[in-house]
Protein backbone atom coordinates (compact mmCIF):
# COMPACT_ATOMS: atom_id res chain seq x y z
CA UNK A 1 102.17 107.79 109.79
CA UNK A 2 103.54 106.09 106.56
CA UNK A 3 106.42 103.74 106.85
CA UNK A 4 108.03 105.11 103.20
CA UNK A 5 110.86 106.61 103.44
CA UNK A 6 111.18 109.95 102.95
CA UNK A 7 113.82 112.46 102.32
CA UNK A 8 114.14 116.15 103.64
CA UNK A 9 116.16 118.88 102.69
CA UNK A 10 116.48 122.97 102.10
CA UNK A 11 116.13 124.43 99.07
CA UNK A 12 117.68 127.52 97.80
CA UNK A 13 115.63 127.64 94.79
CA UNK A 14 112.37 127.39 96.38
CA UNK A 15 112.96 128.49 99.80
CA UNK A 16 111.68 125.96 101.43
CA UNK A 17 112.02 122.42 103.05
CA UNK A 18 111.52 119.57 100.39
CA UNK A 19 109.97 116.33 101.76
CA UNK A 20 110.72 113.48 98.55
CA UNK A 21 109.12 110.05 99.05
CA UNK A 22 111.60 107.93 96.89
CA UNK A 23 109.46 104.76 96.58
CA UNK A 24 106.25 106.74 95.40
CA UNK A 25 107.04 108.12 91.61
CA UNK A 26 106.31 112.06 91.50
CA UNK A 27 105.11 111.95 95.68
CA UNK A 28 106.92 115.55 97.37
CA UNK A 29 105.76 118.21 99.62
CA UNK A 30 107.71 121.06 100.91
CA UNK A 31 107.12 123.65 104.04
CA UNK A 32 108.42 126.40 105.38
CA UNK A 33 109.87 124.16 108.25
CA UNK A 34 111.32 120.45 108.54
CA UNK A 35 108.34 119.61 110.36
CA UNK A 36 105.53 121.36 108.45
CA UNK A 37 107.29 119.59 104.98
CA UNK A 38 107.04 115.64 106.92
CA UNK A 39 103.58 116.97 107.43
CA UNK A 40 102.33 117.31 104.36
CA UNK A 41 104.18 114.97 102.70
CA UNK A 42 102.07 112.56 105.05
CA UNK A 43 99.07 113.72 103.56
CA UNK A 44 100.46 113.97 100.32
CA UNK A 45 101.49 109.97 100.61
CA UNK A 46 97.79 109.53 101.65
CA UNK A 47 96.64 110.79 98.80
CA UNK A 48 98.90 109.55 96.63
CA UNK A 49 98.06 106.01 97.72
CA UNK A 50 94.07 106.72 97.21
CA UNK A 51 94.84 107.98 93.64
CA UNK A 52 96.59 104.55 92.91
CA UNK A 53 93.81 102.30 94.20
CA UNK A 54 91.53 104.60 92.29
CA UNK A 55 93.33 104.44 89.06
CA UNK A 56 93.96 100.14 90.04
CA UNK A 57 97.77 101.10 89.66
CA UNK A 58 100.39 98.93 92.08
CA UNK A 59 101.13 100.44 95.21
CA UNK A 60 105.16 99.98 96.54
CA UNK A 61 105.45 97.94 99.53
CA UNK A 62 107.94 100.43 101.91
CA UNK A 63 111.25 98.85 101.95
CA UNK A 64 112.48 100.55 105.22
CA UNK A 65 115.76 101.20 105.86
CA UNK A 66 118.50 99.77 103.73
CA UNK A 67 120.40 96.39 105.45
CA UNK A 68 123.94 97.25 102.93
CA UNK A 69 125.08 100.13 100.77
């Protein structure tokens, strides 16, 4: 399991659960379910991070959660 955050919510538009990873430029997934759209945002975070190294672009450290707001 990744430690980048990620963001889940319904949408309208595509019927489905959206899983955005913030820190990772372009990195979402969705599913039909909460569950099934953390899922494949894990793998899509996987590959994301393979692609990088690949292409010798930085990967983002996580940040966790935020200390302030």
């Amino acid at each position: 399991m990744s430690k980048y955050e990620i963001i889940l919510y319904w949408s309208e538009e595509d019927s489905a659960f959206i899983a955005e990873v913030p820190e990772l430029a372009g990195c979402m997934a969705d599913g039909g379910s909460m569950a099934e759209a953390l899922h494949n945002a894990e793998i899509v975070i996987a590959e994301w991070i393979e692609t990088a190294k690949e292409l010798g672009r930085e990967i983002p450290t996580p940040k966790g959660r935020l200390k302030y707001a």
